[in-house]
PDB file of N, CA and C in Angstrom:
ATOM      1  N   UNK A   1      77.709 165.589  27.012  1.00  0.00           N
ATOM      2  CA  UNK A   1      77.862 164.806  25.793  1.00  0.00           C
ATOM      3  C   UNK A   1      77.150 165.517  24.646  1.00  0.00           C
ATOM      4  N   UNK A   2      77.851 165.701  23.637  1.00  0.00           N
ATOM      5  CA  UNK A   2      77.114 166.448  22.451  1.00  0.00           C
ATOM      6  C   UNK A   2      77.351 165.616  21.296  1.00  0.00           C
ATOM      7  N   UNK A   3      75.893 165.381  20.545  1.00  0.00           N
ATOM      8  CA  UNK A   3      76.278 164.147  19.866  1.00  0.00           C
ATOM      9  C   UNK A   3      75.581 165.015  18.123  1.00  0.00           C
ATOM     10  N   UNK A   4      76.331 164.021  17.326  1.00  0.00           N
ATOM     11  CA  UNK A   4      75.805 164.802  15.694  1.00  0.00           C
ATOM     12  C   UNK A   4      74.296 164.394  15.434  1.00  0.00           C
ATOM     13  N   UNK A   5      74.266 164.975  14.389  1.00  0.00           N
ATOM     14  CA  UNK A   5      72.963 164.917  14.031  1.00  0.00           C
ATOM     15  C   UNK A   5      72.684 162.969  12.929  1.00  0.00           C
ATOM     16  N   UNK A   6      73.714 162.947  12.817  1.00  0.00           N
ATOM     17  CA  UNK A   6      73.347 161.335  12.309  1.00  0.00           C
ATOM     18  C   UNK A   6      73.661 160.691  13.234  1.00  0.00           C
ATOM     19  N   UNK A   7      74.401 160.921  14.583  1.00  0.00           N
ATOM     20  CA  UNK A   7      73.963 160.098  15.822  1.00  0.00           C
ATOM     21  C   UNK A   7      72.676 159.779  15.983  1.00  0.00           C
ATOM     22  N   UNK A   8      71.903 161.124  16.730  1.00  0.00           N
ATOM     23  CA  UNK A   8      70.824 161.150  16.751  1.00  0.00           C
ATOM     24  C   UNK A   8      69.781 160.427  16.087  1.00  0.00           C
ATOM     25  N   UNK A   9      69.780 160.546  14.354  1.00  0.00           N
ATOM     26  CA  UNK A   9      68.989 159.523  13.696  1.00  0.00           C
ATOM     27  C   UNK A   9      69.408 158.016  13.935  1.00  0.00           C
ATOM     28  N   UNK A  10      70.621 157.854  14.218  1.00  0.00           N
ATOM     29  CA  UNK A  10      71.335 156.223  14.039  1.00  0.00           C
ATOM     30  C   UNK A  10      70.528 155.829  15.518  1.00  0.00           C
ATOM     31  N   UNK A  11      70.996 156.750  16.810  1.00  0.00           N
ATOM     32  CA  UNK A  11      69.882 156.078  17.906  1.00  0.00           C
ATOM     33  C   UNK A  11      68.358 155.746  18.030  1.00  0.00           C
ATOM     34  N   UNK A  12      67.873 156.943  16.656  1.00  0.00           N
ATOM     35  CA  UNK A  12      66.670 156.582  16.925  1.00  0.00           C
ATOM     36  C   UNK A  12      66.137 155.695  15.958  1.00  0.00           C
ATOM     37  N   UNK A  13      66.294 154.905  15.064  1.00  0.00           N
ATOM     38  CA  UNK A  13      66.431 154.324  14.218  1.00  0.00           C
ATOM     39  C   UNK A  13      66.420 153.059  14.790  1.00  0.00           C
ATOM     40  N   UNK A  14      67.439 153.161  16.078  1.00  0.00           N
ATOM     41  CA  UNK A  14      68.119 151.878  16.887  1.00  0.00           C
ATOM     42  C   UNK A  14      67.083 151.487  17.546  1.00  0.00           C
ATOM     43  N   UNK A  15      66.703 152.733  18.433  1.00  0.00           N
ATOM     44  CA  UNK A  15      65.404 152.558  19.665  1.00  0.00           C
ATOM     45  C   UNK A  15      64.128 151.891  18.865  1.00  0.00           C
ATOM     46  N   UNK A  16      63.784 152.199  17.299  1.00  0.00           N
ATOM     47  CA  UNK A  16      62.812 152.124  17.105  1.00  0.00           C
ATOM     48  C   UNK A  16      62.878 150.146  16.271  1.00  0.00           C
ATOM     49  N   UNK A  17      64.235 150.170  16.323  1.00  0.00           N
ATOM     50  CA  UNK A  17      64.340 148.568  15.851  1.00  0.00           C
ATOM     51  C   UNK A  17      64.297 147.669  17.351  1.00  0.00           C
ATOM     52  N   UNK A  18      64.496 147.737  18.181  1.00  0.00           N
ATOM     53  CA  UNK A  18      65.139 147.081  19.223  1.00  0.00           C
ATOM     54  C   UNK A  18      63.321 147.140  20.100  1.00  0.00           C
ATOM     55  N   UNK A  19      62.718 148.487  19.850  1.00  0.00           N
ATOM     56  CA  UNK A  19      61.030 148.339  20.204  1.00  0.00           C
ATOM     57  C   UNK A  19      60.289 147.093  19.416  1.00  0.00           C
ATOM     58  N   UNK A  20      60.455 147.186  17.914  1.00  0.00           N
ATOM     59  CA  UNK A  20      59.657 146.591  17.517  1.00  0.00           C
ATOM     60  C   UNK A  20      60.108 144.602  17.855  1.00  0.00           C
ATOM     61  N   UNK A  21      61.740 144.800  17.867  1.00  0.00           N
ATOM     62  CA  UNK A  21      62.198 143.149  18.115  1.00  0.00           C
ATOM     63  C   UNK A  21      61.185 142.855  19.402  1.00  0.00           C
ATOM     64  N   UNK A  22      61.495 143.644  20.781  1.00  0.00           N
ATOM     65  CA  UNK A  22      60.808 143.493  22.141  1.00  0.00           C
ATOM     66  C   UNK A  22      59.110 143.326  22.091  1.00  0.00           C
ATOM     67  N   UNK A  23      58.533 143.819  20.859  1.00  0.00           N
ATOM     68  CA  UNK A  23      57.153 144.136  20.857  1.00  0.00           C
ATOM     69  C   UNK A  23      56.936 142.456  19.996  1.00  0.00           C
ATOM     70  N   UNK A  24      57.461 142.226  19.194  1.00  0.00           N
ATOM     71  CA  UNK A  24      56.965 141.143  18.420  1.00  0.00           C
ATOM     72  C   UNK A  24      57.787 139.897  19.987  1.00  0.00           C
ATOM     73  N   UNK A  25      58.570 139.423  20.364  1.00  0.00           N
ATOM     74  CA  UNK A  25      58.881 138.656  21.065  1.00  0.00           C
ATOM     75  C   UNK A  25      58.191 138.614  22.760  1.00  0.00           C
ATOM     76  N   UNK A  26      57.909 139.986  23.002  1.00  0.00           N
ATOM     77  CA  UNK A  26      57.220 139.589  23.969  1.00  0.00           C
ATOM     78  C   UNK A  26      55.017 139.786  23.642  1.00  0.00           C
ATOM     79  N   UNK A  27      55.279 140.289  22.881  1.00  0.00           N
ATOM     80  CA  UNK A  27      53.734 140.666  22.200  1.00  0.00           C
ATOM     81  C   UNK A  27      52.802 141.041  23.114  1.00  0.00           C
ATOM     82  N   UNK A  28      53.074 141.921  24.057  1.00  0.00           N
ATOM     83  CA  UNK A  28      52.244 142.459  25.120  1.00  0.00           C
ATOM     84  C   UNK A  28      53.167 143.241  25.772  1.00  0.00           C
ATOM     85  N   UNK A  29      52.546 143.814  27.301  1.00  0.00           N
ATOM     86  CA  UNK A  29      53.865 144.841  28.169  1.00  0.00           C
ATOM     87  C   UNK A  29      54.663 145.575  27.222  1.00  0.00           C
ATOM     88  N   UNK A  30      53.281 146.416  26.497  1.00  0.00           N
ATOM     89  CA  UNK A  30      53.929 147.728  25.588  1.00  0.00           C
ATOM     90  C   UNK A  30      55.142 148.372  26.226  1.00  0.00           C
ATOM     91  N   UNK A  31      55.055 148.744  27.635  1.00  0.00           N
ATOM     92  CA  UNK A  31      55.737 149.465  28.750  1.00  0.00           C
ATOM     93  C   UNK A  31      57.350 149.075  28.611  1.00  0.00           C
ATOM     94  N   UNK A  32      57.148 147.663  29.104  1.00  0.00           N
ATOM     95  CA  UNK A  32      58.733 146.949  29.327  1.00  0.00           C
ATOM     96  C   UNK A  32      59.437 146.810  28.197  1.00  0.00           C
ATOM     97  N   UNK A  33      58.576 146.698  27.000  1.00  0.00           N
ATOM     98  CA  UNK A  33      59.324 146.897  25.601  1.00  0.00           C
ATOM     99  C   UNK A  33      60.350 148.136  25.467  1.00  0.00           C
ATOM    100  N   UNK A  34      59.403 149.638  25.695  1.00  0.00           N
ATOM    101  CA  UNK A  34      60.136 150.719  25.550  1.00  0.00           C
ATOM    102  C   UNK A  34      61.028 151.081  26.556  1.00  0.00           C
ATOM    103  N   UNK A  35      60.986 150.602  27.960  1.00  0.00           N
ATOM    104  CA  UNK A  35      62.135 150.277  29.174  1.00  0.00           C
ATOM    105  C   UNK A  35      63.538 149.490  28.678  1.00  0.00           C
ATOM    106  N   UNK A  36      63.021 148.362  27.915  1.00  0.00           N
ATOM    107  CA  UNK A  36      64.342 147.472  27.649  1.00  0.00           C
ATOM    108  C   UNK A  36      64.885 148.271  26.360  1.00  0.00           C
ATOM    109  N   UNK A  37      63.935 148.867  25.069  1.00  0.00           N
ATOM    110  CA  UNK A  37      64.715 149.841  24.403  1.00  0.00           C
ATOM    111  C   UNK A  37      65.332 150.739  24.559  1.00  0.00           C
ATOM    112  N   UNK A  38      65.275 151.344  25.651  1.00  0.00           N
ATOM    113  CA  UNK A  38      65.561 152.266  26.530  1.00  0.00           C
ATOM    114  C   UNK A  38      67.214 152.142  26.711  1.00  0.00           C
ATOM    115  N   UNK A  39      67.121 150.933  27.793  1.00  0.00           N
ATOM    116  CA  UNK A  39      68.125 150.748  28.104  1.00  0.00           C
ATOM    117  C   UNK A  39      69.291 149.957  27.240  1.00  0.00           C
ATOM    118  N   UNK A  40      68.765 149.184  25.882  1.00  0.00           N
ATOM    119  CA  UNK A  40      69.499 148.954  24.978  1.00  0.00           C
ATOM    120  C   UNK A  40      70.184 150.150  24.500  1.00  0.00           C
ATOM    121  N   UNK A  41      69.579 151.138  24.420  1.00  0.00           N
ATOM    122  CA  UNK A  41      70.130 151.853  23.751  1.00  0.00           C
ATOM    123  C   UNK A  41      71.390 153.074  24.884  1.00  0.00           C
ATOM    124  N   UNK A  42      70.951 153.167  26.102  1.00  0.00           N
ATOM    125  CA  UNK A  42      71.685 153.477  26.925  1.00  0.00           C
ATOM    126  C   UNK A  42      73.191 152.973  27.116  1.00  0.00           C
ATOM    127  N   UNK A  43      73.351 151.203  26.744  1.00  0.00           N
ATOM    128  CA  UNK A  43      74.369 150.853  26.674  1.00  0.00           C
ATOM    129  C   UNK A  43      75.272 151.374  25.505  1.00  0.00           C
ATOM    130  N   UNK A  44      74.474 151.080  24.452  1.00  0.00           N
ATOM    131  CA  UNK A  44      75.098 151.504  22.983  1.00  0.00           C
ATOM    132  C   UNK A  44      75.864 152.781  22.948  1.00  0.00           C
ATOM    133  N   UNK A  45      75.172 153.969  23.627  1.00  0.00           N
ATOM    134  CA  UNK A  45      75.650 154.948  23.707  1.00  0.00           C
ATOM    135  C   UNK A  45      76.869 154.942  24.867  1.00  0.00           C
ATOM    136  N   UNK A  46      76.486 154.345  25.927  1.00  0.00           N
ATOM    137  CA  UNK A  46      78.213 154.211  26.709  1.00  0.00           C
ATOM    138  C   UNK A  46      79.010 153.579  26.317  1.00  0.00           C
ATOM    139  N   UNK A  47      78.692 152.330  25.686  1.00  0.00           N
ATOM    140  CA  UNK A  47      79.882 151.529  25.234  1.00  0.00           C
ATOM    141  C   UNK A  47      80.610 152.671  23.681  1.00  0.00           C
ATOM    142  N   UNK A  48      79.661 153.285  22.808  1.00  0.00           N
ATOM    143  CA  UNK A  48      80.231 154.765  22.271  1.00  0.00           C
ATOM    144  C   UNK A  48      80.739 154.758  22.332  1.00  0.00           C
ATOM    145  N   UNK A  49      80.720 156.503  23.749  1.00  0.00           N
ATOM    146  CA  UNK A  49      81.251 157.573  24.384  1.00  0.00           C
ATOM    147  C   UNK A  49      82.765 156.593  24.800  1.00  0.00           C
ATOM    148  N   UNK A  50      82.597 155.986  25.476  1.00  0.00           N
ATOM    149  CA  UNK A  50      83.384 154.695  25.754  1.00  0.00           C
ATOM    150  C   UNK A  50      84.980 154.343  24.688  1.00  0.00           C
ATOM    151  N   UNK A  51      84.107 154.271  23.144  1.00  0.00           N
ATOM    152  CA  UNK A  51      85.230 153.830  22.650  1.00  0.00           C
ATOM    153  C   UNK A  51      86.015 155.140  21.908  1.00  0.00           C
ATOM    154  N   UNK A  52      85.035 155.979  21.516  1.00  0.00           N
ATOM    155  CA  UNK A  52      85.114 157.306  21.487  1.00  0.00           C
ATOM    156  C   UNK A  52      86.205 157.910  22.384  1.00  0.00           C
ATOM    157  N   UNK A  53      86.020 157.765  23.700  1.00  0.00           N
ATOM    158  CA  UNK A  53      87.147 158.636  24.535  1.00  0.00           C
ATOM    159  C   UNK A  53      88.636 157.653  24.438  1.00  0.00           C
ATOM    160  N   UNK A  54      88.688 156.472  24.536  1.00  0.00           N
ATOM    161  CA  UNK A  54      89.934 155.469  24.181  1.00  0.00           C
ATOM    162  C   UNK A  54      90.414 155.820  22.765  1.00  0.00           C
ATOM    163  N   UNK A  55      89.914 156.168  21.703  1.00  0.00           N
ATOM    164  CA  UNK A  55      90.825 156.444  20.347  1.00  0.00           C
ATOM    165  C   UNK A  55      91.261 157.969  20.651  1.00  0.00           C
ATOM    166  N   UNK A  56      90.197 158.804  21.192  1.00  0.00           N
ATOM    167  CA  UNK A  56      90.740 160.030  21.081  1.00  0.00           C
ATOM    168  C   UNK A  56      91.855 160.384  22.166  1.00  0.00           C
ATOM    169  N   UNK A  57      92.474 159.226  23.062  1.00  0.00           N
ATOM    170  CA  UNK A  57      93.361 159.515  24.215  1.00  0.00           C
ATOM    171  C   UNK A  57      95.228 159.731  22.875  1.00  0.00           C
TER     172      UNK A  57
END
């Protein structure tokens, strides 16, 4: 997967909104915050690649 360079900022931008939602709602378990950002953002990027490969068929 090779992704642009305003991907890149748009994910991290993402990771770093979706940390701070997890950090203020759970307000502790620094850890599981950046796990569930993690994986928020893991989806984002498959559901993507995802819609990405369906337009380009």
């Amino acid at each position: 997967m090779k992704f642009s360079n305003f991907e890149l900022k748009f994910y991290a931008v993402l990771f770093f909104i979706f940390l701070f939602i997890n950090l203020v709602i759970s307000k502790n378990f620094f850890i599981t915050s950046i796990l569930r950002s993690i994986i928020s953002i893991a989806v984002i990027i498959i559901l993507n690649t995802t819609i990405k490969a369906v337009i380009n068929k």
